[in-house]
N, C-alpha and C. Protein backbone atom coordinates (compact mmCIF):
# COMPACT_ATOMS: atom_id res chain seq x y z
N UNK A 1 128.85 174.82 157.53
CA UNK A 1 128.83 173.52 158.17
C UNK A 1 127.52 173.29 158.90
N UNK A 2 127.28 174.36 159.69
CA UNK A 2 125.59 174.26 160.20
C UNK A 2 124.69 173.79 159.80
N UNK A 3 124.69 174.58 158.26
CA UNK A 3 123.57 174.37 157.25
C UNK A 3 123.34 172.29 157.08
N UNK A 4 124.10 172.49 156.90
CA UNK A 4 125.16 170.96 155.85
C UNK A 4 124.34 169.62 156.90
N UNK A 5 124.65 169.92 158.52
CA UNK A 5 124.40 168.97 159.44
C UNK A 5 122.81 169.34 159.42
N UNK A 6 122.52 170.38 159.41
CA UNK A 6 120.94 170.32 159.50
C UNK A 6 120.36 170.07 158.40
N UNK A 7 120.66 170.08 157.15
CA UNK A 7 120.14 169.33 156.01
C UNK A 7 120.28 167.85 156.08
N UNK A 8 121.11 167.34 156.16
CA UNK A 8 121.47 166.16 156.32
C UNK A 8 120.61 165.57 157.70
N UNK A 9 120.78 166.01 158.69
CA UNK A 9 119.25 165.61 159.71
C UNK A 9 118.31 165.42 159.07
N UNK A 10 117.55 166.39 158.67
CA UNK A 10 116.26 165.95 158.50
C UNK A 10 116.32 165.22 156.92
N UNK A 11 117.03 165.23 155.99
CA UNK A 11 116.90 164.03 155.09
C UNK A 11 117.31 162.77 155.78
N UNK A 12 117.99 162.20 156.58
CA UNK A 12 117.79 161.43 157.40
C UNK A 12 116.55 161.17 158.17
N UNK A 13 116.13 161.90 158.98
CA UNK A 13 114.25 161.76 159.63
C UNK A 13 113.50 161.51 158.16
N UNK A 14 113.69 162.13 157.46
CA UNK A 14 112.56 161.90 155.90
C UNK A 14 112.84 160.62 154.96
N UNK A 15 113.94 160.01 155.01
CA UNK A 15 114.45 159.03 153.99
C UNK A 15 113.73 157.95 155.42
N UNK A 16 113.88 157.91 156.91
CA UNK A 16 113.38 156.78 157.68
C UNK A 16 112.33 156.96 157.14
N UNK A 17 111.22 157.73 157.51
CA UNK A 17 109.90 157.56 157.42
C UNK A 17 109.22 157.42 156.28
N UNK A 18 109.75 157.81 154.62
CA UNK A 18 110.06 157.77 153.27
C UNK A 18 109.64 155.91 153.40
N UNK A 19 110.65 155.28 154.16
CA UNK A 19 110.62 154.00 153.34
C UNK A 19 109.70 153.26 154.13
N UNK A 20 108.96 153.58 154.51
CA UNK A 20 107.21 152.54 154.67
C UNK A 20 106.61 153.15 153.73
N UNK A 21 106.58 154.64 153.13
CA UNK A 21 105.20 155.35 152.83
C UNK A 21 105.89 155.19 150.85
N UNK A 22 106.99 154.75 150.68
CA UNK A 22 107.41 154.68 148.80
C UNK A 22 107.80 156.12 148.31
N UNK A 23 108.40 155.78 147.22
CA UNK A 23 108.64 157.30 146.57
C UNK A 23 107.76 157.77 145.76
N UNK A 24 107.65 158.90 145.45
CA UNK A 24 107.13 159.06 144.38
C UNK A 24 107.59 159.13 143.31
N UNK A 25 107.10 158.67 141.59
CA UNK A 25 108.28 159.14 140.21
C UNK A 25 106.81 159.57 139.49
N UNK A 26 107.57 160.39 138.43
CA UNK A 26 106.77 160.49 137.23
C UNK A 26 107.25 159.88 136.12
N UNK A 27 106.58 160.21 134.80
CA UNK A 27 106.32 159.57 133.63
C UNK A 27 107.97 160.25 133.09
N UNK A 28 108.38 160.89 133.46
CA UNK A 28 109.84 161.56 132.97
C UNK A 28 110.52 161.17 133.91
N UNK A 29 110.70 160.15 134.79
CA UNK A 29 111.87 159.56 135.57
C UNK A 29 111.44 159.66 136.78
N UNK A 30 112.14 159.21 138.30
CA UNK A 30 112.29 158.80 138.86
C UNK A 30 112.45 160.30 140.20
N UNK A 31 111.80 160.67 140.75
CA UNK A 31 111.81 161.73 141.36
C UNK A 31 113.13 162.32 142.32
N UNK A 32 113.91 163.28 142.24
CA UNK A 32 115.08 163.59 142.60
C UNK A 32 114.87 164.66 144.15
N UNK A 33 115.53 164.31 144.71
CA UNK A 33 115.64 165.61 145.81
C UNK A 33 116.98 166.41 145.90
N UNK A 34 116.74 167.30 146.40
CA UNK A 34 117.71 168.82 146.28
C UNK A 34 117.59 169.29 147.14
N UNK A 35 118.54 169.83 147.57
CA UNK A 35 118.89 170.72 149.06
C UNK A 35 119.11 172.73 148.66
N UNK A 36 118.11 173.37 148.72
CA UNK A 36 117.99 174.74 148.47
C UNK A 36 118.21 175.20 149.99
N UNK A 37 118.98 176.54 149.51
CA UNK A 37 119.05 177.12 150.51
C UNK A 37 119.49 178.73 150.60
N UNK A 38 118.84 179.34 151.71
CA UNK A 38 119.04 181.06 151.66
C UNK A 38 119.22 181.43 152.76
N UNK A 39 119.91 182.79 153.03
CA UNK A 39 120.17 183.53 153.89
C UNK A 39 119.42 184.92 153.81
N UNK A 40 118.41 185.18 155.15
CA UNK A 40 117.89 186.49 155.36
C UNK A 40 118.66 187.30 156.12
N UNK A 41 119.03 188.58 155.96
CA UNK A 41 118.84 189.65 156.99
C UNK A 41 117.92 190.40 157.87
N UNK A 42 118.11 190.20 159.12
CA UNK A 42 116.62 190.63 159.61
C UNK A 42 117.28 191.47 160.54
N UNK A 43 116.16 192.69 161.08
CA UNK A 43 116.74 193.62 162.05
C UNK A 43 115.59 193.59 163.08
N UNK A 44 116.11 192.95 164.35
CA UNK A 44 115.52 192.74 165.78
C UNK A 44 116.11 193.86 166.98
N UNK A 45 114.88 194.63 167.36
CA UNK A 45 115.37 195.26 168.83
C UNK A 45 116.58 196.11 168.29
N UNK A 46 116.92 196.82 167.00
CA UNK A 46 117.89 197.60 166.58
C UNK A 46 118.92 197.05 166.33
N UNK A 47 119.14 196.22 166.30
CA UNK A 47 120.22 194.53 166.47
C UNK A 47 120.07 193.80 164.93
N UNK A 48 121.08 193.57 164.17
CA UNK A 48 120.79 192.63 162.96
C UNK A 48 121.27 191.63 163.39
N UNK A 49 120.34 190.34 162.90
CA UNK A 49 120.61 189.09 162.84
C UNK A 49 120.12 188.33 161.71
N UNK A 50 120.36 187.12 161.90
CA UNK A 50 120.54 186.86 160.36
C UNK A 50 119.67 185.15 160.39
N UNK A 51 118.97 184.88 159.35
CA UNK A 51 118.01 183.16 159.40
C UNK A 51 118.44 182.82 158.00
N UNK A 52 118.93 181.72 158.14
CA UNK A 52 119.39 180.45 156.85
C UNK A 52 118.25 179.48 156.89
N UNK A 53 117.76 179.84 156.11
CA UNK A 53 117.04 178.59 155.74
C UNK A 53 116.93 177.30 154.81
N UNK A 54 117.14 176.17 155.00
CA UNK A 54 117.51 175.32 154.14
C UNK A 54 116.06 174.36 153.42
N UNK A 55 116.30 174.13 152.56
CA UNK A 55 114.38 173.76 152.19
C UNK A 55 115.22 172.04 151.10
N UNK A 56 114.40 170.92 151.67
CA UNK A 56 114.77 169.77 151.58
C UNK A 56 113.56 170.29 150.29
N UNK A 57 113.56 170.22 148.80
CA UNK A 57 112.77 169.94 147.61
C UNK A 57 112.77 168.79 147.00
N UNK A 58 111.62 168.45 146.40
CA UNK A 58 111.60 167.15 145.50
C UNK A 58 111.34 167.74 144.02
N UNK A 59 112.16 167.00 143.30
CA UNK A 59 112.21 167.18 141.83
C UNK A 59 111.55 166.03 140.80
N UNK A 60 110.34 166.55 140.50
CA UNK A 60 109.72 165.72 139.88
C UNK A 60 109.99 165.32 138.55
N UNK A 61 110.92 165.48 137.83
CA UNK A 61 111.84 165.55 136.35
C UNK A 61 110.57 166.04 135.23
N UNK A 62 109.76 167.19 135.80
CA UNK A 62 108.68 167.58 134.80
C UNK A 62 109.56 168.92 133.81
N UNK A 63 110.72 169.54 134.50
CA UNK A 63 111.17 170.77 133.96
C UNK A 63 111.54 171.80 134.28
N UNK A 64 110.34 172.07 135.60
CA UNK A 64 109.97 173.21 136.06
C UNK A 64 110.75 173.41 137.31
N UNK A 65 111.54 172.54 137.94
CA UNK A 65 111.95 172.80 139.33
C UNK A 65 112.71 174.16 139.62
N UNK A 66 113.56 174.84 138.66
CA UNK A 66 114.02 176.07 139.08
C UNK A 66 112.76 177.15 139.38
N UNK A 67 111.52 176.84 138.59
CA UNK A 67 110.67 177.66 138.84
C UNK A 67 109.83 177.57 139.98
N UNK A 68 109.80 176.04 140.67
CA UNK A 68 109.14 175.93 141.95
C UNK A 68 109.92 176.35 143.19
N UNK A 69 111.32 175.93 142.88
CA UNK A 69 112.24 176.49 143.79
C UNK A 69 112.01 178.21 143.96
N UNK A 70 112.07 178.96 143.11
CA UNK A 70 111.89 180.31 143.51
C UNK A 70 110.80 180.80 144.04
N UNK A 71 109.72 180.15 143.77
CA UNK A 71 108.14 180.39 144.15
C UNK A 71 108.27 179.78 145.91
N UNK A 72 109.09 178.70 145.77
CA UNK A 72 108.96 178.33 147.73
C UNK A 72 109.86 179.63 148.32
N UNK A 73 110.89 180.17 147.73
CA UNK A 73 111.73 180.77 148.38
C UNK A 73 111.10 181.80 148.27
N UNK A 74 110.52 182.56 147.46
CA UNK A 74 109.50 183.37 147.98
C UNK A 74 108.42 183.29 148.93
N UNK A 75 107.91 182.00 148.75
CA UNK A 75 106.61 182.29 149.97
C UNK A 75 107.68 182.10 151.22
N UNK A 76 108.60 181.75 151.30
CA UNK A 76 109.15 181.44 152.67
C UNK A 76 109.62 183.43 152.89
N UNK A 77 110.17 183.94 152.26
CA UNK A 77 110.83 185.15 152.63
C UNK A 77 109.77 186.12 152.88
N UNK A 78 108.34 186.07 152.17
CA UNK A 78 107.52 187.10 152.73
C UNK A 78 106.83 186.45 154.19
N UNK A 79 107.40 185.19 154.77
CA UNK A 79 106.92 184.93 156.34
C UNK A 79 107.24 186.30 156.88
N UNK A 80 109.11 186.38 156.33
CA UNK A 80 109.57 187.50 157.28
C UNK A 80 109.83 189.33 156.75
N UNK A 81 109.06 189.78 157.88
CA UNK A 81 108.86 191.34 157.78
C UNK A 81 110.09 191.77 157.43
N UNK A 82 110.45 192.59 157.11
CA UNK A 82 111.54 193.25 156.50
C UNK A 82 112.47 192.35 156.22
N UNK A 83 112.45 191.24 156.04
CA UNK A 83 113.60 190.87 155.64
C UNK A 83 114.65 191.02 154.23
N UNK A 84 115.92 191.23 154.49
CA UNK A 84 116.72 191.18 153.56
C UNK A 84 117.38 190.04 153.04
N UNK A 85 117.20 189.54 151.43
CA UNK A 85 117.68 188.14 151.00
C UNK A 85 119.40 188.52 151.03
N UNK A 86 120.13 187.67 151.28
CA UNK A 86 121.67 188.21 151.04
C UNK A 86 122.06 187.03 150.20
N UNK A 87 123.28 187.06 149.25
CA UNK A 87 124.08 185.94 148.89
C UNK A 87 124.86 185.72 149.79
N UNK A 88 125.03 183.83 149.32
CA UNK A 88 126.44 183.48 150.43
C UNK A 88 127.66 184.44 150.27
N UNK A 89 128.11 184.73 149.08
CA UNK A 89 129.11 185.70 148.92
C UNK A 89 129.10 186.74 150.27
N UNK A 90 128.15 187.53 150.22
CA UNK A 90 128.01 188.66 150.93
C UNK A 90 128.22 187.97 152.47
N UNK A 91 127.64 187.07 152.84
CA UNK A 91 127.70 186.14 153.94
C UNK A 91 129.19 186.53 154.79
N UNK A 92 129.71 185.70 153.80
CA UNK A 92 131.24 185.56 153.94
C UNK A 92 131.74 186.85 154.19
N UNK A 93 131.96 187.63 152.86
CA UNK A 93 132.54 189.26 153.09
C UNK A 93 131.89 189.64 153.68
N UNK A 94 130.79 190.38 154.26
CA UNK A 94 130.28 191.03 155.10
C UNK A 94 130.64 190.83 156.81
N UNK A 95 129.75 189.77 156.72
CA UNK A 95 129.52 189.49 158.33
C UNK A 95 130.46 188.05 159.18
N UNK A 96 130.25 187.07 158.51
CA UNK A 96 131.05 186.45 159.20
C UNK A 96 131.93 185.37 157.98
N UNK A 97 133.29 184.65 158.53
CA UNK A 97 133.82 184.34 157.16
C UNK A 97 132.98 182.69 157.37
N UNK A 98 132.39 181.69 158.06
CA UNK A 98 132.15 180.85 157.45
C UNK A 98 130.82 180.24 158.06
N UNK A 99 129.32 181.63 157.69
CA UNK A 99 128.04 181.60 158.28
C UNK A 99 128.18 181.46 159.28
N UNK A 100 127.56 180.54 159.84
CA UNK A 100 126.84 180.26 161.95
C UNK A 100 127.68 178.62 162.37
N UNK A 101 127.99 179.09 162.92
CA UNK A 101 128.23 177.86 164.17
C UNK A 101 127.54 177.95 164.86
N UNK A 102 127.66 176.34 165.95
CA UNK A 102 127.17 176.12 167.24
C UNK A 102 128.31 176.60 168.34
N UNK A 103 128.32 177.01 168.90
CA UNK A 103 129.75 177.75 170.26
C UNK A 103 129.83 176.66 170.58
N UNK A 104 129.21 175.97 170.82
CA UNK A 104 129.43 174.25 171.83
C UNK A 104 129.57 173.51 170.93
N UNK A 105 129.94 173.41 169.75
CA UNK A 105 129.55 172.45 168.67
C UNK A 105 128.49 171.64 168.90
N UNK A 106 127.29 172.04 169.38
CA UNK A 106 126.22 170.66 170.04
C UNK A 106 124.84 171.74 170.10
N UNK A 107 124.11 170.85 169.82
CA UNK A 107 122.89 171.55 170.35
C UNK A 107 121.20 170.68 170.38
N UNK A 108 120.57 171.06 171.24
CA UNK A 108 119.59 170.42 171.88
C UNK A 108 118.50 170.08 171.31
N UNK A 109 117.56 169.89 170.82
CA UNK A 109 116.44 169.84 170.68
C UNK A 109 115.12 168.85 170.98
N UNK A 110 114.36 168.81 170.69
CA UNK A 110 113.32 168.56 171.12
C UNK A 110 112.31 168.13 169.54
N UNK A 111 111.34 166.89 169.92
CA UNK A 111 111.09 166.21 168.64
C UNK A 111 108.51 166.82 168.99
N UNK A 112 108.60 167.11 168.35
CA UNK A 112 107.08 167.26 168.63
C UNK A 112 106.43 166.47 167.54
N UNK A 113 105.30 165.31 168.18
CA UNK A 113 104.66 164.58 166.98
C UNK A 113 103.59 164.40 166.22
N UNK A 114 102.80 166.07 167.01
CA UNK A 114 101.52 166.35 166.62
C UNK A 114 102.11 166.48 165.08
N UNK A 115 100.30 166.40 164.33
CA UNK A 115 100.43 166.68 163.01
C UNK A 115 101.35 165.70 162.24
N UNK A 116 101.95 164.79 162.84
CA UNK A 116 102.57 163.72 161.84
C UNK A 116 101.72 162.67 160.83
N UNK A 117 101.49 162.07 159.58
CA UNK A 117 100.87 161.26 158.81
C UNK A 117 100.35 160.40 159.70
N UNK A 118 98.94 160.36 159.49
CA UNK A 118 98.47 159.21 160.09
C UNK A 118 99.07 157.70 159.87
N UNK A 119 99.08 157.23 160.80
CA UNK A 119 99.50 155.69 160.66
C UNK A 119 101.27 155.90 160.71
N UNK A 120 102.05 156.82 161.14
CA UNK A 120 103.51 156.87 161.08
C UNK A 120 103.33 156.14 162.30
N UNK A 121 104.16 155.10 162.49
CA UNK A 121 104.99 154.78 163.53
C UNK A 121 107.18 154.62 163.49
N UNK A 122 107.43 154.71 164.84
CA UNK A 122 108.72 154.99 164.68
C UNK A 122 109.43 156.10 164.56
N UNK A 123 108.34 157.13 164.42
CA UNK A 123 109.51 157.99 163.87
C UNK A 123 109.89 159.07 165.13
N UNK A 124 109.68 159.00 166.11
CA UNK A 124 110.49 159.49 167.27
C UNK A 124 112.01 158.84 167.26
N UNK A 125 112.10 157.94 167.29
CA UNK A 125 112.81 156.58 167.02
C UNK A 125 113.98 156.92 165.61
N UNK A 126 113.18 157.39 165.16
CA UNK A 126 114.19 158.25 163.57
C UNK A 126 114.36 159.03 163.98
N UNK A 127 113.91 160.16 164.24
CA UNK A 127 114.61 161.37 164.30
C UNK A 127 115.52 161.15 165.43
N UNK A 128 115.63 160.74 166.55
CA UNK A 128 116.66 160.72 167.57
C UNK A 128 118.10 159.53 166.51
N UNK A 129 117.59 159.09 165.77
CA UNK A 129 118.27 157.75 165.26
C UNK A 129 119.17 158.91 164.17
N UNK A 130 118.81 159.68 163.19
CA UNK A 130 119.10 160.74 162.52
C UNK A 130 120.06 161.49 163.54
N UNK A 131 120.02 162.33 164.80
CA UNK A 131 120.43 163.20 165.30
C UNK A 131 121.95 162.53 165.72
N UNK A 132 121.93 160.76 166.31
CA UNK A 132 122.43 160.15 166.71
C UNK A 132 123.95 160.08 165.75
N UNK A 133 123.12 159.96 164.38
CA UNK A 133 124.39 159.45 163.68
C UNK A 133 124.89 160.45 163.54
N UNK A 134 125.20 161.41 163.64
CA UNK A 134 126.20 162.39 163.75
C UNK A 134 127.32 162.32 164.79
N UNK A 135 127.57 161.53 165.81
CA UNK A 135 128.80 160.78 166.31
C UNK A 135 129.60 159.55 166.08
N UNK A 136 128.33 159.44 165.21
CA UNK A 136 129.19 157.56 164.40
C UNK A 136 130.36 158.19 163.22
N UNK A 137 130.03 159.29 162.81
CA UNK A 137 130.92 159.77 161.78
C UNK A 137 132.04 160.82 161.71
N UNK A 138 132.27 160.62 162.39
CA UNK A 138 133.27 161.91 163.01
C UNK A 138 133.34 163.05 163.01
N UNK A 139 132.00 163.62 162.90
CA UNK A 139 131.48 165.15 162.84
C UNK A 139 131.57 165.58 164.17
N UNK A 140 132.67 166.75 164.16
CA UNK A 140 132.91 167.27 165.34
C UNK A 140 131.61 168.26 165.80
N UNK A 141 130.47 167.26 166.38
CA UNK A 141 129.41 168.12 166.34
C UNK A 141 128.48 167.02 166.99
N UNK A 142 127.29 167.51 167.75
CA UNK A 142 126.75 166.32 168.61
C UNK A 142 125.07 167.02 168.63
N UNK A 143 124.45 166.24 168.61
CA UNK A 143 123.06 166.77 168.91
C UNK A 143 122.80 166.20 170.07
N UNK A 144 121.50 166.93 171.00
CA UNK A 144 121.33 166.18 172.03
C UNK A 144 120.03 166.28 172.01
N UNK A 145 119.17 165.11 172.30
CA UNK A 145 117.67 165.47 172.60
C UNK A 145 117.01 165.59 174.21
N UNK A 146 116.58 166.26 173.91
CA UNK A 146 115.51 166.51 174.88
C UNK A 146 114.45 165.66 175.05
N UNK A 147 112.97 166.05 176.09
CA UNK A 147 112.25 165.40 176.27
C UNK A 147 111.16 165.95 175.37
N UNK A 148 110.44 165.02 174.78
CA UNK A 148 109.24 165.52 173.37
C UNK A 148 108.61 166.52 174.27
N UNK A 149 108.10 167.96 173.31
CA UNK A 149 107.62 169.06 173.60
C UNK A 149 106.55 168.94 172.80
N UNK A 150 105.51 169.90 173.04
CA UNK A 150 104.30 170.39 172.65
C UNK A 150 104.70 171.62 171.82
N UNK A 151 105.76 172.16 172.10
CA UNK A 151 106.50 173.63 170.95
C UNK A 151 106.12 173.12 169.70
N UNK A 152 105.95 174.09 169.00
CA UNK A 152 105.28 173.99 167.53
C UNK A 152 106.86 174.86 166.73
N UNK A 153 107.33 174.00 165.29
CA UNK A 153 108.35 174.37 165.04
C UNK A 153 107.95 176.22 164.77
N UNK A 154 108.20 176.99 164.67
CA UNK A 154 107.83 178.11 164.08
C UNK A 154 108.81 179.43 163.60
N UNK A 155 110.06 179.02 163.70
CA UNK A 155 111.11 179.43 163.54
C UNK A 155 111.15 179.95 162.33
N UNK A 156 110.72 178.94 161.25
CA UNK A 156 110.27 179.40 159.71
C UNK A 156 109.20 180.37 159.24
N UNK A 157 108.00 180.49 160.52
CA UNK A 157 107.05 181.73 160.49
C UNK A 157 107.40 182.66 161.12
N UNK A 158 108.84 183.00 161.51
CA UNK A 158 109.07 184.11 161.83
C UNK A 158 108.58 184.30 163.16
N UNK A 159 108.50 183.75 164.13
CA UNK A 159 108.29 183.39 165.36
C UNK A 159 109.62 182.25 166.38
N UNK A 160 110.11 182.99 167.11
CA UNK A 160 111.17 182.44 167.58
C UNK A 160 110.57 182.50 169.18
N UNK A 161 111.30 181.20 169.95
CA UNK A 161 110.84 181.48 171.63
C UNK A 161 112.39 180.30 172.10
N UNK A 162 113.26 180.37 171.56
CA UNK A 162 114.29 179.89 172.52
C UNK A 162 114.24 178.72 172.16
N UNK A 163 113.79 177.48 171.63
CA UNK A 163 113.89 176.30 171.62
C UNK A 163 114.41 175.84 170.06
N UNK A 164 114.87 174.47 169.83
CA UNK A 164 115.31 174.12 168.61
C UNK A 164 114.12 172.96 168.98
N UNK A 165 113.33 173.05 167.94
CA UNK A 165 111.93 171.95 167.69
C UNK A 165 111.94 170.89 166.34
N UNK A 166 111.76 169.98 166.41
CA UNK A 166 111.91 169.07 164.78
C UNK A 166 110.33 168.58 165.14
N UNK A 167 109.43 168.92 164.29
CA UNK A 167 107.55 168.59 164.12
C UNK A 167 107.15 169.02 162.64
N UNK A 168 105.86 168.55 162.42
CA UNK A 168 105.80 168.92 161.15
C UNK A 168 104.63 169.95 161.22
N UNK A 169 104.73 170.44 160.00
CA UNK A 169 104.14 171.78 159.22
C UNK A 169 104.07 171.52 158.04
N UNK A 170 103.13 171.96 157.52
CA UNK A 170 102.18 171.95 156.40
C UNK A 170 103.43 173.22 155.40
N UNK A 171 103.90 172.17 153.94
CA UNK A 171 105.09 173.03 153.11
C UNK A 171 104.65 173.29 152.02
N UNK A 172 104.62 174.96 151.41
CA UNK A 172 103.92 174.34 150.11
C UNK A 172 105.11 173.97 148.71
N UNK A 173 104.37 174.11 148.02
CA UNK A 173 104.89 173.64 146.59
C UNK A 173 105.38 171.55 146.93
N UNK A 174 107.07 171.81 146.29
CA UNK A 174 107.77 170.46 146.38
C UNK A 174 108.60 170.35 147.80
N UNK A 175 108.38 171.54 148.80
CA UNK A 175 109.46 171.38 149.91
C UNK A 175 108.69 170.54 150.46
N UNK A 176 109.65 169.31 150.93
CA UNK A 176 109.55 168.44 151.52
C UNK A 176 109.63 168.23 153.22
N UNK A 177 110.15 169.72 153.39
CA UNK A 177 110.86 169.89 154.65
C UNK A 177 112.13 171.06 154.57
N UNK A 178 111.93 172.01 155.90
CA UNK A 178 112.68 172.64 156.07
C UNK A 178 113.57 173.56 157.47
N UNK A 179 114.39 173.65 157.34
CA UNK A 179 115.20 173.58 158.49
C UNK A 179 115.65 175.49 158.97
N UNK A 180 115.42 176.11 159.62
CA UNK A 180 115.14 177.75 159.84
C UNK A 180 116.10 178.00 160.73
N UNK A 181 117.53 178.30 160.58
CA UNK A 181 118.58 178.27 161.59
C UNK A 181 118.42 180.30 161.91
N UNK A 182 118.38 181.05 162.74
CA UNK A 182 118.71 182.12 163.20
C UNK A 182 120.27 182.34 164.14
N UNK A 183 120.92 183.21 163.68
CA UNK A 183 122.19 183.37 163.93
C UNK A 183 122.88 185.05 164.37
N UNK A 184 123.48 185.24 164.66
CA UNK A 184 123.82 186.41 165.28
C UNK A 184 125.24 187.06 164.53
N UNK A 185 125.41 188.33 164.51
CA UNK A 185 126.27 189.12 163.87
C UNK A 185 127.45 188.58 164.10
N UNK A 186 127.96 187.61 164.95
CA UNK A 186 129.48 186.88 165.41
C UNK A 186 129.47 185.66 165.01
N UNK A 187 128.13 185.13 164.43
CA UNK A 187 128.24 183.64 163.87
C UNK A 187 127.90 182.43 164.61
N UNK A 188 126.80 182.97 165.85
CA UNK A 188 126.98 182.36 166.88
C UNK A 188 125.13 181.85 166.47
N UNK A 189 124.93 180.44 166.18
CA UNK A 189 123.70 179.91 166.03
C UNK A 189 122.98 180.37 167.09
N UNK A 190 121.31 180.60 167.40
CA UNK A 190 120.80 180.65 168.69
C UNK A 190 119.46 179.66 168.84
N UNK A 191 119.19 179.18 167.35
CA UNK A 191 117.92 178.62 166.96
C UNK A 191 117.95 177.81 166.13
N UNK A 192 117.02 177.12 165.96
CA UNK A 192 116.91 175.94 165.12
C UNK A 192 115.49 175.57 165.17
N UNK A 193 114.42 175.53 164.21
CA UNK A 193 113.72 174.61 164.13
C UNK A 193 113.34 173.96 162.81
N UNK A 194 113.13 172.98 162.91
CA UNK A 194 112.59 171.92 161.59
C UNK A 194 111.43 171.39 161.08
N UNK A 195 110.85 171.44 160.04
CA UNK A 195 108.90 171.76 159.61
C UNK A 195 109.47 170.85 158.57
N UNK A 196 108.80 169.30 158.76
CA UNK A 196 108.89 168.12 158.13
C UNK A 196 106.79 168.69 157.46
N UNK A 197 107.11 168.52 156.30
CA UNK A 197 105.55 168.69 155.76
C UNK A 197 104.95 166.70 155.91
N UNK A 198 103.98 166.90 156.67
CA UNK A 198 102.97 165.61 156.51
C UNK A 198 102.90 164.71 155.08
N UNK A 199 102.58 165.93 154.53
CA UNK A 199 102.11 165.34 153.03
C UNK A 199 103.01 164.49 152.11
């Protein structure tokens, strides 16, 4: 469910700011997006914990997307040092039966607007507008914002400091954007940040 609301955020922040800047298509159709996503094992301070990462992709209908998809999910997994890739399967049986929750069902964050496309306007305005609609719909689940930070998302470089951040970062391949949840052996979310690529 974590995953699900934080994908759905930021394709919300990306579909606002999407419709001043157009889509892109190619000569084979009409460009598609896809929601990829993985689970690391990581071992902190003798302690395992665990980062889902969800990667917003665009599908350019050239052919190749299973092959760009594995090439992002690789450069994303060698961010992190030892990390272990797990299946959702294992997810489930192993460690917890249904990934990470929020304990509060709610959680905070903070919008940073360095590094955004030149000429964006509004989109503070979206992303709080994105976070928002998650009480219009009866998702037992609430975001709350904070006051804009200077925190740089970095959750996805394997750098964590306590905050849930939505700013952009430079993505390669077709990720469009991606969302770096860290979670604890009881299922208990502790992190969040979100790396909207400029480009």
């Amino acid at each position: 469910m974590g995953a699900v609301l934080l994908v759905a955020f930021v394709s919300a922040c990306l579909a606002t700011s999407l419709a001043g800047h157009g889509t892109s298509a190619s000569a084979d159709g009409p460009t598609q997006y896809y929601d990829t996503d993985f689970t690391l094992s990581l071992q902190r301070d003798g302690q395992w914990s665990f980062v889902t990462i969800a990667m917003l992709m665009a599908d350019d209908g050239t052919g190749d997307f299973q092959t760009k998809a594995a090439a992002a999910r690789a450069d994303v997994i060698a961010r992190f040092d030892g990390a272990v890739p797990i299946a959702d399967a294992e997810v489930s049986a192993q460690y917890v039966l249904n990934s990470f929750r929020w304990a509060d069902r709610t959680a905070t964050w903070s919008y940073n607007p360095s590094g955004k496309p030149t000429g964006l306007t509004g989109d503070a305005d979206a992303v709080a507008a994105a976070a928002a609609s998650w009480a219009t719909v009866g998702a037992n689940f609430h975001f709350s914002s904070d006051d804009p930070t200077t925190a740089i998302p970095r959750t996805c470089q394997d750098v964590t400091d306590g905050r849930n951040t939505v700013g952009w970062y430079a993505q390669s391949g077709s990720v469009l954007a991606m969302t770096c949840t860290y979670w604890n052996s009881s299922g208990n979310a502790t992190e969040f940040d979100m790396e909207i690529d400029p480009g």
